[in-house]
PDB file of N, CA and C in Angstrom:
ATOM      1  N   UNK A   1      15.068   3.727 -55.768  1.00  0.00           N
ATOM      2  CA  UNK A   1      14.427   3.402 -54.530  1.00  0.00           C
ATOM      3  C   UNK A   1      13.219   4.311 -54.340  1.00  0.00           C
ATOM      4  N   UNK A   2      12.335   3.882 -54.031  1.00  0.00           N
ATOM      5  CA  UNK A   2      10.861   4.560 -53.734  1.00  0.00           C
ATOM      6  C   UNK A   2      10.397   4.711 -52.288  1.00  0.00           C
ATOM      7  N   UNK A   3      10.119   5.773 -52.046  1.00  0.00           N
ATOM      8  CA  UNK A   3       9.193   5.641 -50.357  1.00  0.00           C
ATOM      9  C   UNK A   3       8.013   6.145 -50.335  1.00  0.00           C
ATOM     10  N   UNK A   4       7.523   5.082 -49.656  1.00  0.00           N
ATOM     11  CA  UNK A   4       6.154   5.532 -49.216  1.00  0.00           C
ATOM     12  C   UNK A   4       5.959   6.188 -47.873  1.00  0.00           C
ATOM     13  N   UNK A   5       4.770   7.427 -48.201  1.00  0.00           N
ATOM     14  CA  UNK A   5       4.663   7.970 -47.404  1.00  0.00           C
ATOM     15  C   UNK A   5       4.036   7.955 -46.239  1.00  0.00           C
ATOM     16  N   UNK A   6       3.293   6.311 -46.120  1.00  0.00           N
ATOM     17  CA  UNK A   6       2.391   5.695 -45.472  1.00  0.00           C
ATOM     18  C   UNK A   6       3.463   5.118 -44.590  1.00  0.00           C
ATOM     19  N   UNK A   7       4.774   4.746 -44.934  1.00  0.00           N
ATOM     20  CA  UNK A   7       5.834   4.159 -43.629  1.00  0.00           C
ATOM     21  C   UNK A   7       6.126   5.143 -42.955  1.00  0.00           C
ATOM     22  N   UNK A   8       6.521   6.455 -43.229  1.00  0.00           N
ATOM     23  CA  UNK A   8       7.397   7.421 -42.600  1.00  0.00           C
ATOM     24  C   UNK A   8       6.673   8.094 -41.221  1.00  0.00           C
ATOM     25  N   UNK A   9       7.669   7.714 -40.488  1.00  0.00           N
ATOM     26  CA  UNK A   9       6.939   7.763 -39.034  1.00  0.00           C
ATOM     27  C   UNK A   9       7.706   9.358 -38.649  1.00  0.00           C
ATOM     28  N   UNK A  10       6.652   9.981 -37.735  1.00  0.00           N
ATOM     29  CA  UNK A  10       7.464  11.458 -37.411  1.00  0.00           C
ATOM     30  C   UNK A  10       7.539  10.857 -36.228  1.00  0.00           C
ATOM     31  N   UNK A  11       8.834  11.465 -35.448  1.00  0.00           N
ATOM     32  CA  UNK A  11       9.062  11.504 -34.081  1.00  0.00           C
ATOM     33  C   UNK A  11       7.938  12.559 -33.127  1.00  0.00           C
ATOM     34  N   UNK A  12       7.657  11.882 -32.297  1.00  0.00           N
ATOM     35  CA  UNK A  12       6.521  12.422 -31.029  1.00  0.00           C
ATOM     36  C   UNK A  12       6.909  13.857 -30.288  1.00  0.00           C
ATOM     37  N   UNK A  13       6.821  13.921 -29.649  1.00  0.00           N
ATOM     38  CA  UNK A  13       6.895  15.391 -28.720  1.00  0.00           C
ATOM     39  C   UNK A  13       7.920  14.638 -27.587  1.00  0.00           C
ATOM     40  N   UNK A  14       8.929  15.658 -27.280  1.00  0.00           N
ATOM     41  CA  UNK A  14      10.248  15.067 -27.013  1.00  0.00           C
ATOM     42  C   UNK A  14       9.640  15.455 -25.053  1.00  0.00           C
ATOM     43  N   UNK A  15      10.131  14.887 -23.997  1.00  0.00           N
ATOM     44  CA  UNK A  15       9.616  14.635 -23.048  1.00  0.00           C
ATOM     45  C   UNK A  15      10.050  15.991 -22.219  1.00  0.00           C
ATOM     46  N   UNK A  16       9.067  16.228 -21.033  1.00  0.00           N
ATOM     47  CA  UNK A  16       9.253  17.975 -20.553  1.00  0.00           C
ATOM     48  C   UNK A  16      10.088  17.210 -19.153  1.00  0.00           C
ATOM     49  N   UNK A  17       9.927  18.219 -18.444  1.00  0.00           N
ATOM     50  CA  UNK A  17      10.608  18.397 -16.680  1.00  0.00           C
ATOM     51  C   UNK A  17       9.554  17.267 -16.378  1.00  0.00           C
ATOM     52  N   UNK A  18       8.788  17.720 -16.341  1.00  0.00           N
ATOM     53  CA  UNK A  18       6.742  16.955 -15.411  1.00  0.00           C
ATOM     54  C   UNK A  18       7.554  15.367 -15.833  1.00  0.00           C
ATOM     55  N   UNK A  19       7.849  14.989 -17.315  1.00  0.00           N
ATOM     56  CA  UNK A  19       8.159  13.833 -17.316  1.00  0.00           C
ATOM     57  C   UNK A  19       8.825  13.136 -16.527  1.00  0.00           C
ATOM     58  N   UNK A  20      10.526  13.953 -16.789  1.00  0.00           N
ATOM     59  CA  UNK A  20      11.295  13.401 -16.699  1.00  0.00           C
ATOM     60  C   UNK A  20      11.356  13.338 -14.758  1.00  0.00           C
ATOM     61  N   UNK A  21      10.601  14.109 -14.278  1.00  0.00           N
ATOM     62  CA  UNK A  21      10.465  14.185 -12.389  1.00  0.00           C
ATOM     63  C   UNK A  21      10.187  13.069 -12.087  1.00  0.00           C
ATOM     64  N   UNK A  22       8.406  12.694 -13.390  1.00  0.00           N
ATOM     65  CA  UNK A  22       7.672  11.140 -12.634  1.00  0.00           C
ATOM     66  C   UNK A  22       8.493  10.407 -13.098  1.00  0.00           C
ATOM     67  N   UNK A  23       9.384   9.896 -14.084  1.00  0.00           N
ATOM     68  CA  UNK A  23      10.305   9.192 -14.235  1.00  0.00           C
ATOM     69  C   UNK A  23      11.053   8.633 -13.095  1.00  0.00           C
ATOM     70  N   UNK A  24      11.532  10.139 -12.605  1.00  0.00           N
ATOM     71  CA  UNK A  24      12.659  10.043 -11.212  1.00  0.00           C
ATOM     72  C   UNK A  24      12.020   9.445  -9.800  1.00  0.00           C
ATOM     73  N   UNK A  25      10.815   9.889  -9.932  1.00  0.00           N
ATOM     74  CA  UNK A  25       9.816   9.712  -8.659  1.00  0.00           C
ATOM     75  C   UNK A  25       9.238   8.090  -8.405  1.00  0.00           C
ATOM     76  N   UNK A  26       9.335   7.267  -9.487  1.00  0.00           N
ATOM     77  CA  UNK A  26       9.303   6.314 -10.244  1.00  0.00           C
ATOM     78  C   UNK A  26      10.940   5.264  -9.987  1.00  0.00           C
ATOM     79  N   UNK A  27      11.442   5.819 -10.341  1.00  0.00           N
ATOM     80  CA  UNK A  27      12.910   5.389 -10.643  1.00  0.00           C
ATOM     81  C   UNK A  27      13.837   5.083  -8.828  1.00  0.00           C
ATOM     82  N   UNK A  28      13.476   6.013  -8.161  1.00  0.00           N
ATOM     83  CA  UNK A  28      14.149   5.869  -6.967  1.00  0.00           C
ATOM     84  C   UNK A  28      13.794   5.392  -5.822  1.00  0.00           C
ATOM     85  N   UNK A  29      12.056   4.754  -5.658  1.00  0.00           N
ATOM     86  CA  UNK A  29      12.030   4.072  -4.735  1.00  0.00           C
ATOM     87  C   UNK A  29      12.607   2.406  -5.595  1.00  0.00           C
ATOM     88  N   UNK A  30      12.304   2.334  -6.553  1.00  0.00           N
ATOM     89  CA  UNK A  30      12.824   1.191  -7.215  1.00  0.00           C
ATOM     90  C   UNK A  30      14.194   0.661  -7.004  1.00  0.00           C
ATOM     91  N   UNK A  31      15.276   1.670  -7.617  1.00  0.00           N
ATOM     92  CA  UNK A  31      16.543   1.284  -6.876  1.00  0.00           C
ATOM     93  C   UNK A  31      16.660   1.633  -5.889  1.00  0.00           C
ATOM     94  N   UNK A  32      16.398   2.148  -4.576  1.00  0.00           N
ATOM     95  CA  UNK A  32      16.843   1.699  -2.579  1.00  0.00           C
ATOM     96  C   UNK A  32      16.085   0.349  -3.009  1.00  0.00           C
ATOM     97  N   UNK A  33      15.230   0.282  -3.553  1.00  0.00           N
ATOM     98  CA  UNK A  33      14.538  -1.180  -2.917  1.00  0.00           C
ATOM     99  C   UNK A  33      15.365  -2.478  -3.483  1.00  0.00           C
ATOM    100  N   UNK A  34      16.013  -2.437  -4.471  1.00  0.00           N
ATOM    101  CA  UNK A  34      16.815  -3.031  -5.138  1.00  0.00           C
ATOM    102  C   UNK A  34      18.023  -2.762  -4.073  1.00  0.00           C
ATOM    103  N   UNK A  35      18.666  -2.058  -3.945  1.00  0.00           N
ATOM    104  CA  UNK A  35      19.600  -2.195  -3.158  1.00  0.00           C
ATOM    105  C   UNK A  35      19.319  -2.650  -1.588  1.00  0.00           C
ATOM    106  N   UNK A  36      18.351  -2.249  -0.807  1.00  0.00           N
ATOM    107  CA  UNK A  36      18.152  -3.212  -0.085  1.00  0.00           C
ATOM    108  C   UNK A  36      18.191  -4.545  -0.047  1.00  0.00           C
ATOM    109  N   UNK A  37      17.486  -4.809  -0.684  1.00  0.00           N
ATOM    110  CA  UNK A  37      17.312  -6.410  -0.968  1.00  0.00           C
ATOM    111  C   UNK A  37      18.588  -6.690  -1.338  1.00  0.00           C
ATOM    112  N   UNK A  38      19.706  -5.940  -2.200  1.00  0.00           N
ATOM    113  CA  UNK A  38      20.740  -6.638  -2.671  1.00  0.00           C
ATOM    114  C   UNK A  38      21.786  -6.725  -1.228  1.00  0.00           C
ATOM    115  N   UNK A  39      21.676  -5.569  -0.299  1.00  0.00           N
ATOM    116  CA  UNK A  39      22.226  -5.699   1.136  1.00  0.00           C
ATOM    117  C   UNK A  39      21.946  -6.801   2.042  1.00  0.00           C
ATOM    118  N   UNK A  40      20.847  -6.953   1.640  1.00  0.00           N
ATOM    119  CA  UNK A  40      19.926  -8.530   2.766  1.00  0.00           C
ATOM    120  C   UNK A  40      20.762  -9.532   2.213  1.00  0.00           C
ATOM    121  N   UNK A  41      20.604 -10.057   0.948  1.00  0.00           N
ATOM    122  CA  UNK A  41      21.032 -10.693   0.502  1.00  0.00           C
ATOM    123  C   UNK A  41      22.531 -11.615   0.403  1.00  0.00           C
ATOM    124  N   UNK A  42      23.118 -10.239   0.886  1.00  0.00           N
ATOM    125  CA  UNK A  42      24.933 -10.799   1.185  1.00  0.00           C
ATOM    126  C   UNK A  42      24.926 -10.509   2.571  1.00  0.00           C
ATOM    127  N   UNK A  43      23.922 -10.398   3.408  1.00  0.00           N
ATOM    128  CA  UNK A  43      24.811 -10.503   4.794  1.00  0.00           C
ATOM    129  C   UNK A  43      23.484 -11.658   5.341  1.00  0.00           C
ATOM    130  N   UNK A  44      22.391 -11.872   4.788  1.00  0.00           N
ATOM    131  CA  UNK A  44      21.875 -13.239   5.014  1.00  0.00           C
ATOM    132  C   UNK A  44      22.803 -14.257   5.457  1.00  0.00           C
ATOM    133  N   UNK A  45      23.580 -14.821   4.880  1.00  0.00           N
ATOM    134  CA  UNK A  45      24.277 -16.090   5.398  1.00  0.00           C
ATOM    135  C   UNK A  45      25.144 -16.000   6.841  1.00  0.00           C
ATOM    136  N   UNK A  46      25.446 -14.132   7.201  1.00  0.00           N
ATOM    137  CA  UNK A  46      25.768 -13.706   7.922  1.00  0.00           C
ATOM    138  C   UNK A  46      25.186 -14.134   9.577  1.00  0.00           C
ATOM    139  N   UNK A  47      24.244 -13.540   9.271  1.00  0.00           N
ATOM    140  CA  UNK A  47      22.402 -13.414  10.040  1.00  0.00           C
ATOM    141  C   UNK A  47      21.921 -14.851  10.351  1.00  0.00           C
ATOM    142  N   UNK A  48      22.742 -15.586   9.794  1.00  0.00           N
ATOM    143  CA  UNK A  48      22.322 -17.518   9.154  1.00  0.00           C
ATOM    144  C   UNK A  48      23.528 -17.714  10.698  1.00  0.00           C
ATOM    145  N   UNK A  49      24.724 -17.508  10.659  1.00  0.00           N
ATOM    146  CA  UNK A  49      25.250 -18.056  11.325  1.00  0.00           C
ATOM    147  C   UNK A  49      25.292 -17.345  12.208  1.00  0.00           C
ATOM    148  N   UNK A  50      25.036 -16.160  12.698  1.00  0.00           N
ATOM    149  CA  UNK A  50      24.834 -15.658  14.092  1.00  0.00           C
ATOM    150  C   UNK A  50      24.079 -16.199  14.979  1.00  0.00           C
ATOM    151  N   UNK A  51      22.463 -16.353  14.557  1.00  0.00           N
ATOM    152  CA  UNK A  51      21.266 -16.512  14.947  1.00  0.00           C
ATOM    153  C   UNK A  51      20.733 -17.490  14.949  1.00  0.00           C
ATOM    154  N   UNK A  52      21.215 -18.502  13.812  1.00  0.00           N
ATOM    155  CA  UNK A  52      20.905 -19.962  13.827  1.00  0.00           C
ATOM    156  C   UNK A  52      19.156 -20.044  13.850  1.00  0.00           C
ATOM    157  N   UNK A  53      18.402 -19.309  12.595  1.00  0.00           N
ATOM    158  CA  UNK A  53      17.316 -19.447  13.038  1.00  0.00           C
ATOM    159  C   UNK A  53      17.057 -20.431  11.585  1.00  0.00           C
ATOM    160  N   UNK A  54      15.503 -20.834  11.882  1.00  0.00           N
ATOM    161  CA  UNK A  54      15.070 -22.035  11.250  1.00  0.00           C
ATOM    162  C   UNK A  54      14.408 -21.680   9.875  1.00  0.00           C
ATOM    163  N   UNK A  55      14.077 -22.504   9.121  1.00  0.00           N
ATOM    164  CA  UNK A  55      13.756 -21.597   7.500  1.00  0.00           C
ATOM    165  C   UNK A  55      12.955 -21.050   7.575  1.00  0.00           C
ATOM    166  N   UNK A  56      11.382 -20.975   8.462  1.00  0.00           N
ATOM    167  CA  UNK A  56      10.566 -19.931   8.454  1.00  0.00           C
ATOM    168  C   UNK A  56      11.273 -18.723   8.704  1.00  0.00           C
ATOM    169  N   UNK A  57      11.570 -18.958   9.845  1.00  0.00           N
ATOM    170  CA  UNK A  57      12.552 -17.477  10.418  1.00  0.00           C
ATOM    171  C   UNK A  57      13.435 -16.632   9.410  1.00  0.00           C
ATOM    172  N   UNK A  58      13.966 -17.310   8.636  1.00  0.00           N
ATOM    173  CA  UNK A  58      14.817 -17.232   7.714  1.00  0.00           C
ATOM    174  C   UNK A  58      14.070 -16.582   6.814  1.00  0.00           C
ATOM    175  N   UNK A  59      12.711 -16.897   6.345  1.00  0.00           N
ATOM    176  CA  UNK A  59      11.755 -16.139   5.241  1.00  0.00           C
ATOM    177  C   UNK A  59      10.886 -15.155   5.776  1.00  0.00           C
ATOM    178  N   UNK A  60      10.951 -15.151   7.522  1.00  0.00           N
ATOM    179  CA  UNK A  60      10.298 -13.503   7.555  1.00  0.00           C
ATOM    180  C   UNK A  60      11.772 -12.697   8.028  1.00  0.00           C
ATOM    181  N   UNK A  61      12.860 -12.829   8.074  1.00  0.00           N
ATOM    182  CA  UNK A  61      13.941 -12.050   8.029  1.00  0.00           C
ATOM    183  C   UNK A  61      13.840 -11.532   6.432  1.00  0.00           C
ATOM    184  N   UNK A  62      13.526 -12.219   5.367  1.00  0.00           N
ATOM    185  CA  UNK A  62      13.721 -11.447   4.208  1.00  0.00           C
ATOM    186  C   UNK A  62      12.549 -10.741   4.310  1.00  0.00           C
ATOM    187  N   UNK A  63      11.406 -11.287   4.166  1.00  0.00           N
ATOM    188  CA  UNK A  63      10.448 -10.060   3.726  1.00  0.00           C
ATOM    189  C   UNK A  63      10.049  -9.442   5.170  1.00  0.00           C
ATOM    190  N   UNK A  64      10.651  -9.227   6.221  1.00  0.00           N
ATOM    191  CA  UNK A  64      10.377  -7.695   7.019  1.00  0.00           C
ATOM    192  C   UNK A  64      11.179  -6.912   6.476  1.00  0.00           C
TER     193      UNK A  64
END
């Protein structure tokens, strides 16, 4: 078996704190916002039969 030395890939510079923070800083408005929406989502039909409002109503209840 032969290798060339033109395939062999080196691994990069392994990631610091600074990274892994914007990662996090990055990462956590993403999931609340995900979980919000996943909260709207199951008590919608809730909100549906309390309020009895009409489908517009219904589409600015999700996106306020």
């Amino acid at each position: 078996m032969t290798t060339d030395t033109d395939t062999d890939i080196e691994p990069g510079p392994r990631a610091g704190r600074r990274e892994w923070l914007g990662l996090a800083v990055l990462a956590l408005p993403t999931l609340l916002l995900s979980l919000d929406m996943s909260v709207l989502y199951l008590a919608l039909p809730h909100l549906a039969a309390d309020l009895a409002p009409s489908s517009s109503q219904l589409l600015w209840i999700m996106d306020i």
